[in-house]
N, C-alpha and C. Protein backbone atom coordinates (compact mmCIF):
# COMPACT_ATOMS: atom_id res chain seq x y z
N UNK A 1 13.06 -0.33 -7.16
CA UNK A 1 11.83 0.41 -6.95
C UNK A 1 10.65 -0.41 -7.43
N UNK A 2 10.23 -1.06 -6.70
CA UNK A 2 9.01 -2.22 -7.20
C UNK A 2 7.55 -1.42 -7.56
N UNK A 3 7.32 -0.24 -6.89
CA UNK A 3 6.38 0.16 -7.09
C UNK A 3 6.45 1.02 -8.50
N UNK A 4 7.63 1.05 -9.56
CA UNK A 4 7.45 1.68 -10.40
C UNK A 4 7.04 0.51 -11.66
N UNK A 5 7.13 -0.42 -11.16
CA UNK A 5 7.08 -1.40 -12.14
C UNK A 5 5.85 -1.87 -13.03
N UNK A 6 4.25 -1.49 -12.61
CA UNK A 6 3.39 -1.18 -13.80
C UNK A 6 3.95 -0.82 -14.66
N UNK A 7 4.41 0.66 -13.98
CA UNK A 7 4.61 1.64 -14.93
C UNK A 7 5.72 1.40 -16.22
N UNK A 8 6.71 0.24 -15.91
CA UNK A 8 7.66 0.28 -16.72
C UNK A 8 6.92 -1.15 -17.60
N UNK A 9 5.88 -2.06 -17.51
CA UNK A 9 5.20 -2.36 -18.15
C UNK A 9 4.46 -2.02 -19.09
N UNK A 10 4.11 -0.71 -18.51
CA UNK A 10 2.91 -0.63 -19.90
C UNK A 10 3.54 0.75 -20.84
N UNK A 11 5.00 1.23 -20.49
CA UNK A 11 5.81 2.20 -21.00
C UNK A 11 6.37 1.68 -22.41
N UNK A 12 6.41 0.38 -22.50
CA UNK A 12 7.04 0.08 -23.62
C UNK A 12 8.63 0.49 -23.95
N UNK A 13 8.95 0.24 -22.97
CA UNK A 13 10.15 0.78 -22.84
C UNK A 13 11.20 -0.26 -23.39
N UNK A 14 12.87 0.50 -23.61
CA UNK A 14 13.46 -0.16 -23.76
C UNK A 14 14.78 -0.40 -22.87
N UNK A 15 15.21 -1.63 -22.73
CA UNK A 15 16.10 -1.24 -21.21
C UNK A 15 16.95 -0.61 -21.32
N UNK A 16 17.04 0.41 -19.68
CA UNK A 16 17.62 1.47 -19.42
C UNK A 16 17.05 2.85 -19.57
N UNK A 17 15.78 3.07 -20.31
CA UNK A 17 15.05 3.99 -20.74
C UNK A 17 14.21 4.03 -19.96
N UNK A 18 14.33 4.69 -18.55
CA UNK A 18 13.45 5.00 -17.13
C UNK A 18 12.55 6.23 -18.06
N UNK A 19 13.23 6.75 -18.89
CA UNK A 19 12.24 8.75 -18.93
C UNK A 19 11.05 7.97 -19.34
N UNK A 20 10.59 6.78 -20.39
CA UNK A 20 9.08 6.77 -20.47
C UNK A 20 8.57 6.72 -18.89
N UNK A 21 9.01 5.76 -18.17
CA UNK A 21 8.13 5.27 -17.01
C UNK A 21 8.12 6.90 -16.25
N UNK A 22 9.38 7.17 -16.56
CA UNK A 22 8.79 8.91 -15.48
C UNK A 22 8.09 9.75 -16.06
N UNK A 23 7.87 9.93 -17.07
CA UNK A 23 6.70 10.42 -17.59
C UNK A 23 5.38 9.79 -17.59
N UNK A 24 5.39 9.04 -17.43
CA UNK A 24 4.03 8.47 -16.74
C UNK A 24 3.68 8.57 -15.38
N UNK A 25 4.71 8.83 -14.61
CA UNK A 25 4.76 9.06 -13.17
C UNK A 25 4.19 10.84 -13.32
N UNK A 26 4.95 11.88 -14.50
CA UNK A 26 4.52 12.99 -14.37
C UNK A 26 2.98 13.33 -14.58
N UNK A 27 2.22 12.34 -15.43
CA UNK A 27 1.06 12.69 -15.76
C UNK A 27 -0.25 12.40 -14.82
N UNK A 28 -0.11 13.45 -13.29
CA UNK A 28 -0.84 13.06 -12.18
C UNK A 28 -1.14 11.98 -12.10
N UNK A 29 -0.74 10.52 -12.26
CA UNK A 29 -1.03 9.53 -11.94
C UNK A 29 -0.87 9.29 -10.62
N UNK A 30 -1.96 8.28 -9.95
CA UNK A 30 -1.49 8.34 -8.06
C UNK A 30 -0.44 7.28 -8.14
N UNK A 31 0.42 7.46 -7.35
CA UNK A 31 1.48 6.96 -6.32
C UNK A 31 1.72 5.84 -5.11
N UNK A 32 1.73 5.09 -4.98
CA UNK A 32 2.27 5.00 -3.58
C UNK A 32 3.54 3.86 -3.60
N UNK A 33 4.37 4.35 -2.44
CA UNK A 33 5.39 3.63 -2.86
C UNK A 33 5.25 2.89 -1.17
N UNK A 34 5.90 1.60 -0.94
CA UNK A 34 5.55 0.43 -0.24
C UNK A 34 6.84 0.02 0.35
N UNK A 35 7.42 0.39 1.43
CA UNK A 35 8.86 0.31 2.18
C UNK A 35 8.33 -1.27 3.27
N UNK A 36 9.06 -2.54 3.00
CA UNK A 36 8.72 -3.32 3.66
C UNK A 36 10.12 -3.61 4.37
N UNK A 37 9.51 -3.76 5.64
CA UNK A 37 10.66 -4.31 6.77
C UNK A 37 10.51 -5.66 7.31
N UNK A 38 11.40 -7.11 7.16
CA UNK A 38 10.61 -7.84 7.60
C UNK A 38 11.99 -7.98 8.80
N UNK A 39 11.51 -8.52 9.98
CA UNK A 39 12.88 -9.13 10.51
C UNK A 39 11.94 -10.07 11.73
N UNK A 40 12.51 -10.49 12.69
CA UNK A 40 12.31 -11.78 13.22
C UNK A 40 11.11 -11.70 14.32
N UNK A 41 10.38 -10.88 14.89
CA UNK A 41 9.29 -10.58 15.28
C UNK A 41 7.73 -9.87 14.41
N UNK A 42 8.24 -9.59 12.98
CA UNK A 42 6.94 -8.90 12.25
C UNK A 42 7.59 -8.42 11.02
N UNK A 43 6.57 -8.36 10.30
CA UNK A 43 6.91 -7.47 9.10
C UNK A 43 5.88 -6.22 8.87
N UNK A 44 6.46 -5.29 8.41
CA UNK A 44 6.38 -3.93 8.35
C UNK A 44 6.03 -3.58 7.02
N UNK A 45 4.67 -2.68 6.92
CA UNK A 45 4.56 -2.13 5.57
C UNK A 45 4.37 -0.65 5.69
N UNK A 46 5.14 0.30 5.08
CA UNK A 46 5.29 1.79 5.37
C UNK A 46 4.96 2.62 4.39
N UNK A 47 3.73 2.65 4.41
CA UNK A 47 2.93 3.32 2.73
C UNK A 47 3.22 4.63 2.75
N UNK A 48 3.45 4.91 1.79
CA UNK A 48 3.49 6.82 1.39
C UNK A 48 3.10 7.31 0.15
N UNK A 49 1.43 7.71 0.14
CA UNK A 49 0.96 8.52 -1.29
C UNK A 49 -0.51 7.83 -1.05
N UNK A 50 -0.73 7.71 -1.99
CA UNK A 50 -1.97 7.53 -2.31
C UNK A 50 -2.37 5.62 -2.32
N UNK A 51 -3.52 5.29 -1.56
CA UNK A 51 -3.77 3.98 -1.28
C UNK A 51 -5.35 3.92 -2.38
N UNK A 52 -5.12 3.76 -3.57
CA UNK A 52 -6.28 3.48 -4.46
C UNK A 52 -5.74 2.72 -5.88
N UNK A 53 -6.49 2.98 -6.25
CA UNK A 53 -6.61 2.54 -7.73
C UNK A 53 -5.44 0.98 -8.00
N UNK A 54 -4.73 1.05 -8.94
CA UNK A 54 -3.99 -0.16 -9.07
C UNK A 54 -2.73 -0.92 -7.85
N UNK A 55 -2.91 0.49 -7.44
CA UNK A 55 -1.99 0.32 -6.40
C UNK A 55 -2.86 -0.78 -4.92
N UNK A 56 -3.34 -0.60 -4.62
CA UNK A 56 -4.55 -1.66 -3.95
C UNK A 56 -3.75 -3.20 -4.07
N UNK A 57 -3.99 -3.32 -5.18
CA UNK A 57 -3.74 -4.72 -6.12
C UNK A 57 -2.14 -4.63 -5.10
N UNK A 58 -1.65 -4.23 -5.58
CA UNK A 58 0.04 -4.45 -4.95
C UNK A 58 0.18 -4.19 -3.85
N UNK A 59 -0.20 -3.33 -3.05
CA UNK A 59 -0.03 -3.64 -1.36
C UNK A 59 -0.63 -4.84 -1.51
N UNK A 60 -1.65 -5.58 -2.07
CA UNK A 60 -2.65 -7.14 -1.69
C UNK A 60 -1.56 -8.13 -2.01
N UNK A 61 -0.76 -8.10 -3.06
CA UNK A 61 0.30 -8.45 -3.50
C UNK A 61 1.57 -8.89 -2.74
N UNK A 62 2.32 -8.24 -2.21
CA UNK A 62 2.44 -7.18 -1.49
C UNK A 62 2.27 -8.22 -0.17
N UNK A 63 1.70 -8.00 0.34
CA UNK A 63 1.25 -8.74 1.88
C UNK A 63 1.06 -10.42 2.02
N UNK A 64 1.03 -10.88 0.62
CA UNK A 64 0.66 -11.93 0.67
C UNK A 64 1.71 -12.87 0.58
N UNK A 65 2.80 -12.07 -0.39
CA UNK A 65 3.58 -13.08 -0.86
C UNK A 65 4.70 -12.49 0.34
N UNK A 66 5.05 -11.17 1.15
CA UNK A 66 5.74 -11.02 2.19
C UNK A 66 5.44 -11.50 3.18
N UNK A 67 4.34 -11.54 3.80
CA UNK A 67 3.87 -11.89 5.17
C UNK A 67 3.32 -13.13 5.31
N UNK A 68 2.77 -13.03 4.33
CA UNK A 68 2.11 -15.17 3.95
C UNK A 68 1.77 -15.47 5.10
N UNK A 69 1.29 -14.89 6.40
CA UNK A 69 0.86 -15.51 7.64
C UNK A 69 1.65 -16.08 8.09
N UNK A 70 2.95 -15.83 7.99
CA UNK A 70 4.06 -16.35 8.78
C UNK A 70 4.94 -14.71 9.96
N UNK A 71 3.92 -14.70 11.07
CA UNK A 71 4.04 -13.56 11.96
C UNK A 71 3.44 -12.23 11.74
N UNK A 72 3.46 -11.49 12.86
CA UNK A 72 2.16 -10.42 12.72
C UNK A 72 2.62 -9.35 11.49
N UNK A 73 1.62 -8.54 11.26
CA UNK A 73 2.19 -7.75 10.37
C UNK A 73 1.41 -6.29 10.77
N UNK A 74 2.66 -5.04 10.41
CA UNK A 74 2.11 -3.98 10.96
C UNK A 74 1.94 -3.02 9.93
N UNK A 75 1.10 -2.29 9.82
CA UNK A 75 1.23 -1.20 8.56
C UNK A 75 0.76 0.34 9.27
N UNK A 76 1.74 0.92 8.49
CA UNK A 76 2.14 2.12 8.72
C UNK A 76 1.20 2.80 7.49
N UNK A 77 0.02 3.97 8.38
CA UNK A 77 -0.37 4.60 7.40
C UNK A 77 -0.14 6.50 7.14
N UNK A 78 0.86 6.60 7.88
CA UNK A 78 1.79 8.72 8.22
C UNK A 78 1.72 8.78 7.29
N UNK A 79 2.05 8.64 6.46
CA UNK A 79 2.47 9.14 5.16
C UNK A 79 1.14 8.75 3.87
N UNK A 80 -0.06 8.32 4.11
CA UNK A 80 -1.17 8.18 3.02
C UNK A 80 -2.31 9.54 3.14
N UNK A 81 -2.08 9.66 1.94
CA UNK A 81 -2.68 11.06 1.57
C UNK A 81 -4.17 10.56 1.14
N UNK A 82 -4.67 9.70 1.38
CA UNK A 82 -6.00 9.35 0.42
C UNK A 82 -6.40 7.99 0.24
N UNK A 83 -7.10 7.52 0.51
CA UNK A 83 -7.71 5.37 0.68
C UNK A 83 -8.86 5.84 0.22
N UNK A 84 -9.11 5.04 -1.11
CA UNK A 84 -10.15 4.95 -1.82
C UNK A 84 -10.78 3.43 -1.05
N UNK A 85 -12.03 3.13 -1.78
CA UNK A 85 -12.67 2.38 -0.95
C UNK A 85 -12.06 1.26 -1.04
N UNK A 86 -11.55 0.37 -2.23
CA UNK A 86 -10.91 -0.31 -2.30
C UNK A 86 -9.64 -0.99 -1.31
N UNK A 87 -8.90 0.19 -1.11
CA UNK A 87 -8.48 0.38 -0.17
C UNK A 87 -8.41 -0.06 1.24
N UNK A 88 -10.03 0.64 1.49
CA UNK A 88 -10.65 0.66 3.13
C UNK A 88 -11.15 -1.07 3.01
N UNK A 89 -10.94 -1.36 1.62
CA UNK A 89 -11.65 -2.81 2.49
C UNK A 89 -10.30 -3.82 2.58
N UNK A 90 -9.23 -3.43 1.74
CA UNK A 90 -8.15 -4.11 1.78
C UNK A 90 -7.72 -4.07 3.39
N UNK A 91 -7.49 -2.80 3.93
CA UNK A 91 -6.86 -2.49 5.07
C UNK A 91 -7.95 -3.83 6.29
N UNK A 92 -9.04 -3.14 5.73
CA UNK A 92 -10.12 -4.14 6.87
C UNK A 92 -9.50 -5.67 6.89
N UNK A 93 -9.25 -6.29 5.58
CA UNK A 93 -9.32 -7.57 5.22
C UNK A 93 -7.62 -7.51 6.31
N UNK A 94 -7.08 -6.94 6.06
CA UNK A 94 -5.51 -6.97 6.33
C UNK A 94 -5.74 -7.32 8.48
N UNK A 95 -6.56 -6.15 8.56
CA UNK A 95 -6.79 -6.33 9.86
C UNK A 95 -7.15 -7.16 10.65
N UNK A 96 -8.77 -7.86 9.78
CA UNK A 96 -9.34 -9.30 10.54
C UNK A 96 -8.37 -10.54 10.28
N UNK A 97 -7.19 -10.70 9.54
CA UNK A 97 -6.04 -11.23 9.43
C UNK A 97 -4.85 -11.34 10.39
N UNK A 98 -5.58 -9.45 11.54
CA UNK A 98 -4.60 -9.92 12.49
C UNK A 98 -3.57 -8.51 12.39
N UNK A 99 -3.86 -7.73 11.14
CA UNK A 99 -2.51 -6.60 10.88
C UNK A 99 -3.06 -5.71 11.79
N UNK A 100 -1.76 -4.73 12.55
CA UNK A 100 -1.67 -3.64 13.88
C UNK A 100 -1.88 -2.28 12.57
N UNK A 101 -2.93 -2.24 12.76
CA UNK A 101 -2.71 -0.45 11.75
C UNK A 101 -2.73 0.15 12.56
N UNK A 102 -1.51 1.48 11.81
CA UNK A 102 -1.38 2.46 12.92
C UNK A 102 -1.34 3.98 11.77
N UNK A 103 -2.12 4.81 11.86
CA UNK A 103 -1.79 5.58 11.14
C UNK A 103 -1.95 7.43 12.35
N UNK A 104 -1.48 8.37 11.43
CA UNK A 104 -1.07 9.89 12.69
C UNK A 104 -2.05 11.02 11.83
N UNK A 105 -2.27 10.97 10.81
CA UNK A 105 -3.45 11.84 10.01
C UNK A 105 -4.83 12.14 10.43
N UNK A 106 -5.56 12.72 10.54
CA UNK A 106 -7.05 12.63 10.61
C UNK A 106 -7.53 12.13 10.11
N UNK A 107 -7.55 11.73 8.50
CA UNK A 107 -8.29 11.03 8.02
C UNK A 107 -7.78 9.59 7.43
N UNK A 108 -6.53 9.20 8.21
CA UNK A 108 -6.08 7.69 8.20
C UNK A 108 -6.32 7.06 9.57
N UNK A 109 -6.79 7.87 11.03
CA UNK A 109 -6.64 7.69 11.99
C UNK A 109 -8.77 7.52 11.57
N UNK A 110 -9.11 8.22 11.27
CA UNK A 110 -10.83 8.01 11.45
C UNK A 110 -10.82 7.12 10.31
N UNK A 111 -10.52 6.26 9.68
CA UNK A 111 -10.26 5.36 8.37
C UNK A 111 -9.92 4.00 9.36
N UNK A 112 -8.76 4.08 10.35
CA UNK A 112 -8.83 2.95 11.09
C UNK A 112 -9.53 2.73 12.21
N UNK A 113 -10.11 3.88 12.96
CA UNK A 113 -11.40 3.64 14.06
C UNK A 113 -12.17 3.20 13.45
N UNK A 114 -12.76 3.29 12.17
CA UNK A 114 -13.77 3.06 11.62
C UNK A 114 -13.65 1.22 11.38
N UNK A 115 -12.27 1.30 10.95
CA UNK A 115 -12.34 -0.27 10.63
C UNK A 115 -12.06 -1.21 12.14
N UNK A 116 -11.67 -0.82 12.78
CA UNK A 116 -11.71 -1.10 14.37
C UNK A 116 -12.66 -1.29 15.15
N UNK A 117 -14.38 -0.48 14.66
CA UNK A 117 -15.31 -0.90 15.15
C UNK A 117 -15.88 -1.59 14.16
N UNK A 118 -15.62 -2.03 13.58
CA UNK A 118 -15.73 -3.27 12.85
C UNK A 118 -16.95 -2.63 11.65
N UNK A 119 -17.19 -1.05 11.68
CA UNK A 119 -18.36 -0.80 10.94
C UNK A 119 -17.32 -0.93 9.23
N UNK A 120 -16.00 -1.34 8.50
CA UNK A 120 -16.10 -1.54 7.44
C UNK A 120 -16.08 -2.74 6.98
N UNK A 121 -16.56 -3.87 6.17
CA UNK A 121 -16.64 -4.99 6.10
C UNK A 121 -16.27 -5.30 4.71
């Protein structure tokens, strides 16, 4: 589970002792967890939760060291509940790079028209 792994950083944990990191997961902290598919035509990023705060950093992460500009890359946004701005400019940056966003929400679908007419920069 890569996306829990802040969390088991700054838990102070000791190994095998997941309950700190899930208790940090309980204390409304946002989420998102990052399902990557790569195989011989593209790689695939399949977000689900929340696209802000530290999490930003690791989809950027994330894309760089998976996709490294070696074939197109597509991201999946069904499942994002929320893109802080940070976010909206990552996705942009991801796009003029060439990434297929595709998201089914109202407000991930007007999040990528928006970056499609090129009005986020």
């Amino acid at each position: 589970m890569p996306w829990i792994w802040p969390y088991a950083r700054r838990a102070q944990m000791k190994p095998g002792n997941w309950e700190s990191v899930l208790s940090l997961l309980g204390k409304s902290e946002t989420v998102l967890k990052i399902t990557t598919q790569t195989d011989v035509t593209r790689t695939t990023f399949e977000l689900d939760g929340k696209l802000a705060g530290p999490w930003v950093e690791l989809l950027k992460e994330c894309w760089r060291k998976t996709a490294g500009g070696n074939g197109p890359v597509r991201v999946l946004l069904c499942d994002v509940t929320f893109v802080d701005e940070q976010g909206k400019s990552l996705l942009a940056d991801m796009y003029r790079h060439g990434a297929e966003l595709e998201a089914d929400g109202c407000m991930t679908k007007a999040i990528v028209e928006q970056i499609m007419r090129g009005e986020r920069r």
